[in-house]
N, C-alpha and C. Protein backbone atom coordinates (compact mmCIF):
# COMPACT_ATOMS: atom_id res chain seq x y z
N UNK A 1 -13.10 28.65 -6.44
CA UNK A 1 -12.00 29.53 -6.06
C UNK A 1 -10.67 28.92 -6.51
N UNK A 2 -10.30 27.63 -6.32
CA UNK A 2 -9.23 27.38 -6.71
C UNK A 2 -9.03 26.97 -7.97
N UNK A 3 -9.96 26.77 -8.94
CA UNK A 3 -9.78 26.62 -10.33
C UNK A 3 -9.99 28.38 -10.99
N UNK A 4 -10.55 29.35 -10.06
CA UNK A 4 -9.70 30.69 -10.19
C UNK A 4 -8.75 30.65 -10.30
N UNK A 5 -7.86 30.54 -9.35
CA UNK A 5 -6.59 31.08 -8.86
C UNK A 5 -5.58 30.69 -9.65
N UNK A 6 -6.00 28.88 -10.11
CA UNK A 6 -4.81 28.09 -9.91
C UNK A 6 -5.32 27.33 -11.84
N UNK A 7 -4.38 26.62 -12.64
CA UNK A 7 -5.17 26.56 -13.38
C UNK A 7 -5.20 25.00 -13.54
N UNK A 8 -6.13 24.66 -12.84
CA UNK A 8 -6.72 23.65 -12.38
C UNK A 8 -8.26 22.83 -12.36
N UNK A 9 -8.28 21.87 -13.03
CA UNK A 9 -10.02 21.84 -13.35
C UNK A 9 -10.47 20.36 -12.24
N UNK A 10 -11.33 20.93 -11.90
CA UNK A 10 -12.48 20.05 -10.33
C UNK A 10 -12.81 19.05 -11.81
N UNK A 11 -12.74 17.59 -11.34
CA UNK A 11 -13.35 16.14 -12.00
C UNK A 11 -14.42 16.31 -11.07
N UNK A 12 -14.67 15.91 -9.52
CA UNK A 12 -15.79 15.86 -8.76
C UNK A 12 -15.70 17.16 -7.26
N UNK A 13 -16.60 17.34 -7.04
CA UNK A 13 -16.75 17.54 -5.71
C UNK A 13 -18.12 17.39 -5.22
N UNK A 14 -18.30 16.92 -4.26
CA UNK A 14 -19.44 15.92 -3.49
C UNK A 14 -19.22 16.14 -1.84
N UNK A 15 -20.42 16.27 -1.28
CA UNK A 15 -20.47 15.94 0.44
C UNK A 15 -20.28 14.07 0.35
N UNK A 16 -19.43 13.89 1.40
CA UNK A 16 -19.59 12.63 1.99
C UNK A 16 -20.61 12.16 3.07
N UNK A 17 -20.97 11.23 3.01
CA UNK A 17 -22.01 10.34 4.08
C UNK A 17 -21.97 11.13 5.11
N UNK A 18 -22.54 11.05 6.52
CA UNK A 18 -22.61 11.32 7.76
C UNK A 18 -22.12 10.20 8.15
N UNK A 19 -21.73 9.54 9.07
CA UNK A 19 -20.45 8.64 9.63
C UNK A 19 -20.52 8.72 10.87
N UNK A 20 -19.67 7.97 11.55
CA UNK A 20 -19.45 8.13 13.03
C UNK A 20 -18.57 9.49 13.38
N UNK A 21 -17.92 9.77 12.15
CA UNK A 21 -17.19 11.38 12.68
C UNK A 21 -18.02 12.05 12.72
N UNK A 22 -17.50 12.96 13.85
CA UNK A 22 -18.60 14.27 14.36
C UNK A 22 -20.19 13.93 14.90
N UNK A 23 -20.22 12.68 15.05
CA UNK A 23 -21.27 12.33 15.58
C UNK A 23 -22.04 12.85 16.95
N UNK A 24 -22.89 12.98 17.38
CA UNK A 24 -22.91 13.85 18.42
C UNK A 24 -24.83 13.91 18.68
N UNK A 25 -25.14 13.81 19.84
CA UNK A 25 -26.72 14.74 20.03
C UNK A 25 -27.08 15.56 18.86
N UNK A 26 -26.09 16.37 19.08
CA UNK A 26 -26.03 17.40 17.07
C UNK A 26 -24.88 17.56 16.88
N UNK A 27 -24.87 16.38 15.82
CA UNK A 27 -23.33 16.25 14.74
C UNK A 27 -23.10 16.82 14.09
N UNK A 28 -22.19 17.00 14.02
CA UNK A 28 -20.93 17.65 13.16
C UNK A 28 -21.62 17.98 11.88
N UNK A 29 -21.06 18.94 10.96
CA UNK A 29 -21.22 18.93 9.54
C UNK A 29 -20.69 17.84 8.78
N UNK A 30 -21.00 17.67 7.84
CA UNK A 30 -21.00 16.61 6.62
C UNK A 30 -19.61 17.07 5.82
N UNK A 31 -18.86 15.85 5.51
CA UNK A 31 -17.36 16.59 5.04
C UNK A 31 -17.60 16.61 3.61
N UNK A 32 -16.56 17.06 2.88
CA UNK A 32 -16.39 17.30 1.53
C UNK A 32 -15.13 16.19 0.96
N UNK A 33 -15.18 15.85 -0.56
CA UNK A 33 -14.29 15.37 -1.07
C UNK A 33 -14.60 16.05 -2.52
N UNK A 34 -12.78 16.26 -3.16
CA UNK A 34 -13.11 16.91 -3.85
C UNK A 34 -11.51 16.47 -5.20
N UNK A 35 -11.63 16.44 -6.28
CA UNK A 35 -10.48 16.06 -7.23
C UNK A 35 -10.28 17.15 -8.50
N UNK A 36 -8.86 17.40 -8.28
CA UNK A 36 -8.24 18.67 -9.35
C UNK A 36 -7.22 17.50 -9.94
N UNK A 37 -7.57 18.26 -11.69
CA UNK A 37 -6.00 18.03 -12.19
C UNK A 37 -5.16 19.25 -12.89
N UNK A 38 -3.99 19.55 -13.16
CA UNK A 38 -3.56 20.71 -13.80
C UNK A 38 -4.23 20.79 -14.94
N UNK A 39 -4.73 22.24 -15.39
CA UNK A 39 -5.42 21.97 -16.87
C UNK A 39 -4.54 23.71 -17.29
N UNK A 40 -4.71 23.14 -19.09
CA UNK A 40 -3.74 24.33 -19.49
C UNK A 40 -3.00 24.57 -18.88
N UNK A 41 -1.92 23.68 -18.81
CA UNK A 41 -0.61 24.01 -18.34
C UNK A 41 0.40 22.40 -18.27
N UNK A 42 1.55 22.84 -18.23
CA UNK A 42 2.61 21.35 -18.15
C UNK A 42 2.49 20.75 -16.99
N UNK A 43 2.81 21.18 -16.31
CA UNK A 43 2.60 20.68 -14.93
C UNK A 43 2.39 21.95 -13.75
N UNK A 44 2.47 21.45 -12.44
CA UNK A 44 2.34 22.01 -11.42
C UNK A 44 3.48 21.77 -9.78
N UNK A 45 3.71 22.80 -9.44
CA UNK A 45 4.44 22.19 -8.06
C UNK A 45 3.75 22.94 -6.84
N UNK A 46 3.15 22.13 -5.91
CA UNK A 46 2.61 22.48 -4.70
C UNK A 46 3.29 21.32 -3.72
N UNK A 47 2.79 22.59 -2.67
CA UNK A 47 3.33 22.36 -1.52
C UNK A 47 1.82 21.73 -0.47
N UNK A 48 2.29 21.01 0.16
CA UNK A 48 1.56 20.44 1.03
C UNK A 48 1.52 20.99 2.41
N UNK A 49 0.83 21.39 3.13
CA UNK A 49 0.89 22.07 4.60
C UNK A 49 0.03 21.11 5.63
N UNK A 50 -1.04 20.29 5.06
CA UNK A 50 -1.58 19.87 6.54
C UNK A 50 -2.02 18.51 5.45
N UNK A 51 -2.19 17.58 6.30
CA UNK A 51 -2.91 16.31 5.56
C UNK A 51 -3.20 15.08 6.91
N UNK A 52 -2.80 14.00 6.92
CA UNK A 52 -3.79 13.24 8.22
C UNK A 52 -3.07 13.45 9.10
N UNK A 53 -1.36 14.39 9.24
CA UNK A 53 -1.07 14.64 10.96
C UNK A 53 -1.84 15.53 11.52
N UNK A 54 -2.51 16.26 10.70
CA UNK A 54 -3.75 17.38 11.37
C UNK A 54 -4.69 16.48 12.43
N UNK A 55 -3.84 17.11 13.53
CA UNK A 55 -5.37 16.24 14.52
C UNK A 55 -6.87 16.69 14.29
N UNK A 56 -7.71 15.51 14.56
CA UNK A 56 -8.87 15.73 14.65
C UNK A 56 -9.61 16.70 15.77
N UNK A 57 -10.78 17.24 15.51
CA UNK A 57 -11.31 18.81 16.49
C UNK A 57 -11.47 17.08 17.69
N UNK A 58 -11.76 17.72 18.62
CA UNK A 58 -12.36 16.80 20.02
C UNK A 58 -14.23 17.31 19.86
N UNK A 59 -15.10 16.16 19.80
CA UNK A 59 -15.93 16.47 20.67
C UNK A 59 -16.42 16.71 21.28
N UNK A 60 -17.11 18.17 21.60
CA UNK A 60 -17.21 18.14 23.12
C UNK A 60 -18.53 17.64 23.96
N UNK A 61 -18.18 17.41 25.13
CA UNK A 61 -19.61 16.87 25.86
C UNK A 61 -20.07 15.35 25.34
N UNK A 62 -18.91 14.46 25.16
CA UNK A 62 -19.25 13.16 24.86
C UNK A 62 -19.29 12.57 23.12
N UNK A 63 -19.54 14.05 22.07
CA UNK A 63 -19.45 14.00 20.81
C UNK A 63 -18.45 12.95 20.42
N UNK A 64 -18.47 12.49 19.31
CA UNK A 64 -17.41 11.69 18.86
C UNK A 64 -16.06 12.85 18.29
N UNK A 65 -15.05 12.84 17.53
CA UNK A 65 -13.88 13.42 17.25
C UNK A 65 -14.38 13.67 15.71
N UNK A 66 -14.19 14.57 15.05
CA UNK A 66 -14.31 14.99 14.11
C UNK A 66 -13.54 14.09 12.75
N UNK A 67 -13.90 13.97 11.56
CA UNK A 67 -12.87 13.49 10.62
C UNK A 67 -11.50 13.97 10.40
N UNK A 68 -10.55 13.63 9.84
CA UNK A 68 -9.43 13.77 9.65
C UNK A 68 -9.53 14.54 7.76
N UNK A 69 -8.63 15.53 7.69
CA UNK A 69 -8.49 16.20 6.38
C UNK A 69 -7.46 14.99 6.03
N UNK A 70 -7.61 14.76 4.43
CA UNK A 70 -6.45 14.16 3.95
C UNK A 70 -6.37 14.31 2.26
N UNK A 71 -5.30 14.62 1.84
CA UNK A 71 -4.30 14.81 0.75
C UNK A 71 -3.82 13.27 -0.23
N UNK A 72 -4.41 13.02 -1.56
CA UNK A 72 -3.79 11.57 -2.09
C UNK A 72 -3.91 12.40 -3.08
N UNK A 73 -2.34 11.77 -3.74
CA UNK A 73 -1.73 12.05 -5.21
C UNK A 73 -2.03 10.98 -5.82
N UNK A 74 -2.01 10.67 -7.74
CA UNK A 74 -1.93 10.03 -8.22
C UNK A 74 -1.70 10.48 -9.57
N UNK A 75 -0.93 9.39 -9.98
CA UNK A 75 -0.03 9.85 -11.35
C UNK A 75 0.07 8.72 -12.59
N UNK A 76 -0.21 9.37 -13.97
CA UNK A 76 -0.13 7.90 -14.64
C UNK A 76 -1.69 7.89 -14.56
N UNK A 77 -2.60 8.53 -14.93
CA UNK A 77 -3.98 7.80 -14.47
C UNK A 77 -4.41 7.76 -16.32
N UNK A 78 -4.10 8.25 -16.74
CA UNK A 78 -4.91 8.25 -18.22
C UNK A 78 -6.17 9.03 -18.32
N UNK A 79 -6.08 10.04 -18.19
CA UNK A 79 -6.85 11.26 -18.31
C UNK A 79 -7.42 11.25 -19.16
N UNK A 80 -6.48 11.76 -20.24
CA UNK A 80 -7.02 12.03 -21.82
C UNK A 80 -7.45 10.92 -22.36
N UNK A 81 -7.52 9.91 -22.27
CA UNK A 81 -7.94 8.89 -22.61
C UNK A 81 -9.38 8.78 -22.48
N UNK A 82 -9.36 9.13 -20.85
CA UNK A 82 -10.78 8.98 -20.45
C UNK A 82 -11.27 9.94 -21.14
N UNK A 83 -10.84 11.12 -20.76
CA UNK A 83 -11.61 12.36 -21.47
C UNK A 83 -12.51 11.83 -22.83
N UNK A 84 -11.50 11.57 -23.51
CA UNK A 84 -11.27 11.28 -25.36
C UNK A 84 -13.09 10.18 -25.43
N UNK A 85 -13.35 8.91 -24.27
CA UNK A 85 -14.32 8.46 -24.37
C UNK A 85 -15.28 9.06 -23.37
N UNK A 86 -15.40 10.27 -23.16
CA UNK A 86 -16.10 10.84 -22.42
C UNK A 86 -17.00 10.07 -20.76
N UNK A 87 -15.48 9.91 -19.91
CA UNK A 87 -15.78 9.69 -18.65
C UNK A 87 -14.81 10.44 -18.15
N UNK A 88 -15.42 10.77 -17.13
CA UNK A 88 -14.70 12.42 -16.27
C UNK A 88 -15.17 11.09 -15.01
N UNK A 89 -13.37 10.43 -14.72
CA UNK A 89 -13.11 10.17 -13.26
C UNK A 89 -13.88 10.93 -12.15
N UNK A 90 -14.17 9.73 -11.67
CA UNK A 90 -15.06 10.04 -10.30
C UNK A 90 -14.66 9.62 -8.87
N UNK A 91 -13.40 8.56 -8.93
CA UNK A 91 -13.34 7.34 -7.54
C UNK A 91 -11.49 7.31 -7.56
N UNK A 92 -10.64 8.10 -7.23
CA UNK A 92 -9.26 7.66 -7.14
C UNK A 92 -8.75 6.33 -7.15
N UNK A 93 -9.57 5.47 -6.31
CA UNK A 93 -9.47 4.44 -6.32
C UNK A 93 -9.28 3.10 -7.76
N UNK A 94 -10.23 4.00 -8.47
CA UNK A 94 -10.73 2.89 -9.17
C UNK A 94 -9.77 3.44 -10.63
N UNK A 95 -9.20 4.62 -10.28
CA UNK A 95 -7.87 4.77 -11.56
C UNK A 95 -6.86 4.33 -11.79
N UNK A 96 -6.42 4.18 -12.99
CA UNK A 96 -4.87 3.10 -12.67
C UNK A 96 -3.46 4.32 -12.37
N UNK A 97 -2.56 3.92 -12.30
CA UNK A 97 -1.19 4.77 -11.99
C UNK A 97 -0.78 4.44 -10.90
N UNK A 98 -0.12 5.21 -10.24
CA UNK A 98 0.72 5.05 -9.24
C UNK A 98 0.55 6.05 -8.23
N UNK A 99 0.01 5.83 -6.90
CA UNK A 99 -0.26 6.83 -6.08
C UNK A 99 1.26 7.43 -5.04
N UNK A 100 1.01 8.25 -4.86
CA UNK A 100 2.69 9.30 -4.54
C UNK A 100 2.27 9.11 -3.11
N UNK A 101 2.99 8.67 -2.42
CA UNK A 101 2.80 8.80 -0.61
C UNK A 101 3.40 10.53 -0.50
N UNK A 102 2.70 11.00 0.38
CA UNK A 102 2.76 12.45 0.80
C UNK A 102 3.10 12.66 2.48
N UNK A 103 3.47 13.60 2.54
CA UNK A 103 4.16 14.03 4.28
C UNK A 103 3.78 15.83 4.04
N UNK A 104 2.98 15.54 4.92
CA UNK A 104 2.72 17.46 5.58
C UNK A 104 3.87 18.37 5.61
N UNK A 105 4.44 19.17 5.29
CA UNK A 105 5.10 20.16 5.32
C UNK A 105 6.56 19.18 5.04
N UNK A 106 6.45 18.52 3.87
CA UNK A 106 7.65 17.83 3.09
C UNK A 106 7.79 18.62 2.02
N UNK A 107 8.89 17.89 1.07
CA UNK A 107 9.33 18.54 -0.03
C UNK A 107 7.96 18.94 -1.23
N UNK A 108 8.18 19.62 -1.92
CA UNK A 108 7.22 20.55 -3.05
C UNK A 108 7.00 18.53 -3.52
N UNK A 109 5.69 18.78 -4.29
CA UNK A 109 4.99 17.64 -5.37
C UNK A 109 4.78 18.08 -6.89
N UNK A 110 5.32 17.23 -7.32
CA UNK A 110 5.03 17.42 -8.59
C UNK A 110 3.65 17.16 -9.37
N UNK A 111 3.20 17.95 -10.11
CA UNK A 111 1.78 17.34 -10.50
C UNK A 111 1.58 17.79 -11.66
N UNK A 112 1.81 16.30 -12.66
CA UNK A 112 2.00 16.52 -13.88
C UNK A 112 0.75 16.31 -14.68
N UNK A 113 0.14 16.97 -15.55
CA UNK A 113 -0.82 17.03 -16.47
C UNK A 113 -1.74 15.50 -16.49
N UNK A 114 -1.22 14.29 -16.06
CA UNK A 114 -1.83 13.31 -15.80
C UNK A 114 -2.08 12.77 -14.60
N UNK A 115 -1.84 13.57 -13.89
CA UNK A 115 -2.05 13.20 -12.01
C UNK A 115 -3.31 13.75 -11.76
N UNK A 116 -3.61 13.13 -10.57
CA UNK A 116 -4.95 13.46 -10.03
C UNK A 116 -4.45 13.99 -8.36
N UNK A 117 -5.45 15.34 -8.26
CA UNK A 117 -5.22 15.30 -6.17
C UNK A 117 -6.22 15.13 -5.79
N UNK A 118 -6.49 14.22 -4.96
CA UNK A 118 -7.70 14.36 -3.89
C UNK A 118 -7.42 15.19 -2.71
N UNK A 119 -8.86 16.09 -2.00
CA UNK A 119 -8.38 16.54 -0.79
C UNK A 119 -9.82 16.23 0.22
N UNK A 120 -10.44 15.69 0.53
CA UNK A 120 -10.85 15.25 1.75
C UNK A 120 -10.73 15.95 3.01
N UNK A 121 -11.84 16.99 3.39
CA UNK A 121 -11.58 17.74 4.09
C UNK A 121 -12.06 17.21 5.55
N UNK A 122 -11.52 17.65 6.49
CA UNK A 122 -12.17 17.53 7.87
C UNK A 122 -13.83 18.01 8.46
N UNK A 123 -14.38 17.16 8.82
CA UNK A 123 -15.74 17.56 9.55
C UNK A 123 -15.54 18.60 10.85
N UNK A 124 -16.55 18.96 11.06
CA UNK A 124 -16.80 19.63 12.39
C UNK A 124 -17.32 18.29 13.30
N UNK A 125 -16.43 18.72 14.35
CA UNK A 125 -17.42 17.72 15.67
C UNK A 125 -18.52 18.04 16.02
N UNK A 126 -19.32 16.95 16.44
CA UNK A 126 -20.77 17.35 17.01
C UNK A 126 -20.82 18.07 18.28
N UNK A 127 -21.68 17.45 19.24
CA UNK A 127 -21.91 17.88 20.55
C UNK A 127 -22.71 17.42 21.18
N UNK A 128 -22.09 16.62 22.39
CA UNK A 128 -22.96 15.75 23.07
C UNK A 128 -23.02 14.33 22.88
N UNK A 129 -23.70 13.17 23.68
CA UNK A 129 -23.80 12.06 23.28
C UNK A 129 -24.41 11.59 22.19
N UNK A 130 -23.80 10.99 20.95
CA UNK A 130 -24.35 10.48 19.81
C UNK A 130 -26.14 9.47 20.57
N UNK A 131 -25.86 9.08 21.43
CA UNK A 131 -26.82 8.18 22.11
C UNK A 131 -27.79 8.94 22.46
N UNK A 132 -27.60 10.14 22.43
CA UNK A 132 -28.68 11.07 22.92
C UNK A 132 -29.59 12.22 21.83
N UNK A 133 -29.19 12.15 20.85
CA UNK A 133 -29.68 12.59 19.59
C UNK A 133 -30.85 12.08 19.17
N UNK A 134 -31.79 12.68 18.97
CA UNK A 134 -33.27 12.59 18.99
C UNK A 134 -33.47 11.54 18.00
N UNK A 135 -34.25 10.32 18.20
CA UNK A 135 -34.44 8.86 16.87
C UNK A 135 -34.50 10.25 15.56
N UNK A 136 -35.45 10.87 15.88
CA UNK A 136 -36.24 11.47 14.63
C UNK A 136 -35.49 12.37 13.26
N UNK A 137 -34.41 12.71 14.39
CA UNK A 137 -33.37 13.52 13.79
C UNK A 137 -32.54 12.73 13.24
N UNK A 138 -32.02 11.91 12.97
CA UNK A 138 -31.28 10.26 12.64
C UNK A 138 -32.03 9.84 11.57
N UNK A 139 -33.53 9.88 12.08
CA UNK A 139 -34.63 9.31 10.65
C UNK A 139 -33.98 10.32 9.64
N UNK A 140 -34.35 11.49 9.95
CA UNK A 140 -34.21 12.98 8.84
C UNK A 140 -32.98 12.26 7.92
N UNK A 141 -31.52 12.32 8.64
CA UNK A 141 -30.65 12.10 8.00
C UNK A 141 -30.61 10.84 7.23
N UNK A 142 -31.61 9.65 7.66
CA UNK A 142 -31.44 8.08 6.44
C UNK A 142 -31.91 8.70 5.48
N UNK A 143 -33.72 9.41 6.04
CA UNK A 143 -34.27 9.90 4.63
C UNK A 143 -33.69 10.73 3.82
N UNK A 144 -32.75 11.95 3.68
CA UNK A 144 -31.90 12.78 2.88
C UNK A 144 -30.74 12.04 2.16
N UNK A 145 -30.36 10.43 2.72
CA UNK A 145 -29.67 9.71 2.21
C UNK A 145 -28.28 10.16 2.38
N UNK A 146 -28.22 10.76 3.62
CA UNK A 146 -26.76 11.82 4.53
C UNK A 146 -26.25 9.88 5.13
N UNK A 147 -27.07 9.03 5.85
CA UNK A 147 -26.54 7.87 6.65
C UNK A 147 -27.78 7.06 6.27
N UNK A 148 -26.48 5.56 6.30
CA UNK A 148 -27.74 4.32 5.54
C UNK A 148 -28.49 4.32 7.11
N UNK A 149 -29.41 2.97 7.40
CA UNK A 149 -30.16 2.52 8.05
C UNK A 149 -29.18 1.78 9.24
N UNK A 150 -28.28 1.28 8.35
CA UNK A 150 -27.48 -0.11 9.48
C UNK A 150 -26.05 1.20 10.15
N UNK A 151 -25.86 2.36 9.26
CA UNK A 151 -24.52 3.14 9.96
C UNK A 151 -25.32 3.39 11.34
N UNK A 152 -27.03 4.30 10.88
CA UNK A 152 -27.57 5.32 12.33
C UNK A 152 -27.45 3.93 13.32
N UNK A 153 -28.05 2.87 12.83
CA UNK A 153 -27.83 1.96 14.59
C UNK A 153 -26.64 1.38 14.81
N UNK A 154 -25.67 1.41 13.81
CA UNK A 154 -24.21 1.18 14.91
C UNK A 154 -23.95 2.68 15.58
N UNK A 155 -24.07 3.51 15.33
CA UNK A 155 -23.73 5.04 15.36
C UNK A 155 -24.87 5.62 16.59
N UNK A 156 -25.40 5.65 16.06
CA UNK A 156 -26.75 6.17 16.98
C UNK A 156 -27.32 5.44 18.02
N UNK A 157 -27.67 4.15 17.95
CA UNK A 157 -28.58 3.06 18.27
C UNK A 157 -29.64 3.48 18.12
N UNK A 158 -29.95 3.84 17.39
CA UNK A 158 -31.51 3.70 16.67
C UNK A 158 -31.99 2.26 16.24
N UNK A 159 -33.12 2.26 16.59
CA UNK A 159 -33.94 0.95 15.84
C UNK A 159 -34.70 1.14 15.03
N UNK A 160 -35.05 0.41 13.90
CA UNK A 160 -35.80 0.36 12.82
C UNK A 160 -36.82 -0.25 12.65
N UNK A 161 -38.42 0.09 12.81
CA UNK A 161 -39.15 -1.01 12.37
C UNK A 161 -39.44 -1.71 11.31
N UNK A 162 -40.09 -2.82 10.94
CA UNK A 162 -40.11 -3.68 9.71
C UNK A 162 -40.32 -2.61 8.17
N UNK A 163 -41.30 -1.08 8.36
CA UNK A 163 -41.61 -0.29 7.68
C UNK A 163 -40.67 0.83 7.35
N UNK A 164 -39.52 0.81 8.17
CA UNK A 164 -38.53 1.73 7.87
C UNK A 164 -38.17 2.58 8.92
N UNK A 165 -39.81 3.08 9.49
CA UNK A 165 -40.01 4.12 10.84
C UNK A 165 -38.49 4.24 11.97
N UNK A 166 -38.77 4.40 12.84
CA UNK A 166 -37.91 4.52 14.06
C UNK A 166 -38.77 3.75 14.83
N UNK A 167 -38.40 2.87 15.60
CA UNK A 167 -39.11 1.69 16.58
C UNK A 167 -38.24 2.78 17.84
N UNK A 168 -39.19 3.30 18.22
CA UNK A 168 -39.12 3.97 19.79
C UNK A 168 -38.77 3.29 20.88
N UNK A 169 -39.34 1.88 20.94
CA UNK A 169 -39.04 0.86 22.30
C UNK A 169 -38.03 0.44 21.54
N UNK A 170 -37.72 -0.11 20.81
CA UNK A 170 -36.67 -0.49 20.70
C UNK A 170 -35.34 -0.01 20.44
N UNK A 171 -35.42 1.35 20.24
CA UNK A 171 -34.43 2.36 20.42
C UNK A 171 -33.81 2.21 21.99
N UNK A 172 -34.92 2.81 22.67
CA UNK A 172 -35.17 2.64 24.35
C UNK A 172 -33.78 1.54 24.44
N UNK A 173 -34.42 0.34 24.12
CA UNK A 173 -33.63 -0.96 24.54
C UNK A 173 -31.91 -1.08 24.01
N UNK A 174 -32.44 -0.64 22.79
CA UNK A 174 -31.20 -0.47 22.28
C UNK A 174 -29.88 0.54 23.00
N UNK A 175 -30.10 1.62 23.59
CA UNK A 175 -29.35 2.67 23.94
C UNK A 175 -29.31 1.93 24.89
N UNK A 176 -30.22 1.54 26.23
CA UNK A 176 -30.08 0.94 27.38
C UNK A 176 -28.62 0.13 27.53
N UNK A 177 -28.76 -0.78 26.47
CA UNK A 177 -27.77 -1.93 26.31
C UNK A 177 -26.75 -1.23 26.46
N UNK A 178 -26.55 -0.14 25.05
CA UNK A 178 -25.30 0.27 24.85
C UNK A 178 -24.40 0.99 26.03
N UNK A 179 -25.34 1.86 26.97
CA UNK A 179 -24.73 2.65 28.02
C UNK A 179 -24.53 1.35 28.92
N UNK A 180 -25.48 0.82 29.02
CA UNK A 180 -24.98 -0.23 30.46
C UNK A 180 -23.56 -1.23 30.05
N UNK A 181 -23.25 -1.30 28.36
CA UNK A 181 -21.85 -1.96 28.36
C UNK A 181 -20.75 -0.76 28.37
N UNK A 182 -20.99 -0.17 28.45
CA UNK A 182 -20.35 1.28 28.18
C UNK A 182 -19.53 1.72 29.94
N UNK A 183 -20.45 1.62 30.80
CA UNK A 183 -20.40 1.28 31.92
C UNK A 183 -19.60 0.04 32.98
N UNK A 184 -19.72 -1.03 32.24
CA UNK A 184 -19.28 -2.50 32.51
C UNK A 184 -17.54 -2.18 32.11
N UNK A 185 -17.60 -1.74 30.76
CA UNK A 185 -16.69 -1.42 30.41
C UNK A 185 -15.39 -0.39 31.11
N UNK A 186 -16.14 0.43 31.58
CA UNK A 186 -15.35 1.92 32.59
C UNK A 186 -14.49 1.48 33.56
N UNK A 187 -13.20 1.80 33.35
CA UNK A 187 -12.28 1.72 34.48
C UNK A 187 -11.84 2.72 35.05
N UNK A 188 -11.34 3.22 36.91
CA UNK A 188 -10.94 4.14 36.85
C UNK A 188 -9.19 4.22 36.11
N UNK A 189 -9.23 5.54 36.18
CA UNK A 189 -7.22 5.83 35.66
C UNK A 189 -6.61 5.18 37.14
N UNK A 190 -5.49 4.64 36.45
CA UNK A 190 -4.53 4.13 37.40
C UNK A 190 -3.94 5.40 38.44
N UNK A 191 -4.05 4.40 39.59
CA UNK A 191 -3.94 5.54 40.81
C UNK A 191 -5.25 6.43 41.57
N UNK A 192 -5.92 6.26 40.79
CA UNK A 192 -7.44 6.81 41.25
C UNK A 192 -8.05 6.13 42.56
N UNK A 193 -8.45 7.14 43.23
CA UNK A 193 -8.59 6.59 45.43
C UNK A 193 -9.64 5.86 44.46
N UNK A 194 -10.34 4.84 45.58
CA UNK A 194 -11.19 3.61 45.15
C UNK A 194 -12.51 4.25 46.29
């Protein structure tokens, strides 16, 4: 749609990992990242409307908070260059130039024939306790290669046996731990009758 509209050509667009955003009993959707540069044409001027002051959705029922949408410019990257040896940029990061700091509903951006935009969209929150999300459903997502092995047990507390499986008791143990520091941890709000 927007290389319809706008005349603008997509380098990548890709789902990102599953993560601790939107984590949940049943998490959130899987976010998007995605990179335009102006094509056929001199440049471009857009306006920016939402980028990381967009609060995140809330979880509800214990879910974790959803990802944050976010907006990165970059300028100076050597496009045609790449083009010319046939690599079509994949990683903002790993391009050279100069990245433009941006502000939500600031002045217009310029985006000249050698700039790159990233836009990084926001997840949906899950629902419910991430701790309470079925091992099996956690397996699903290592095996689809959505979350490594070591994210689901910081994230989940899932355990892994030596074969890959889901270790059931040791899930058990694992969650145990986590709620009972979770607990240790709990204070009431100040002012709260005792």
């Amino acid at each position: 749609e927007t290389e319809q509209l706008y005349p603008m050509l997509c380098l990548y667009r890709r789902a990102l990992p599953c993560g601790a955003d939107g984590a949940g009993a049943y998490r959130g959707g899987r976010s998007i990242t995605e990179a335009f540069v102006p094509w056929g044409t001199p440049g471009m001027a857009a306006a920016l409307y939402v980028d990381d002051s967009f609060p995140k959705a809330v979880g509800p029922f214990g879910a974790n908070p959803s990802s944050m949408g976010r907006v990165r410019i970059k300028h100076g990257v050597g496009l045609a260059e790449q083009f010319a040896t046939g690599i079509v940029p994949q990683d903002l990061d790993g391009l050279p130039g100069q990245e433009q700091p941006v502000d939500h509903k600031g002045p217009m951006l310029m985006i000249g024939p050698d700039s790159v935009v990233t836009w990084t969209g926001a997840n949906n929150p899950g629902y419910g306790d991430p701790l309470a999300r079925a091992p099996q459903a956690v397996a699903g997502d290592v095996s689809r290669g959505w979350l490594g092995a070591a994210e689901a047990t910081r994230v989940y507390a899932v355990a892994w046996a030596d074969d890959g499986t889901v270790d059931e008791a040791g899930t058990r143990r694992l969650r145990a731990e986590r709620l009972r520091a979770r607990l240790e941890a709990a204070r009431p709000p100040d002012g709260a009758a005792s």
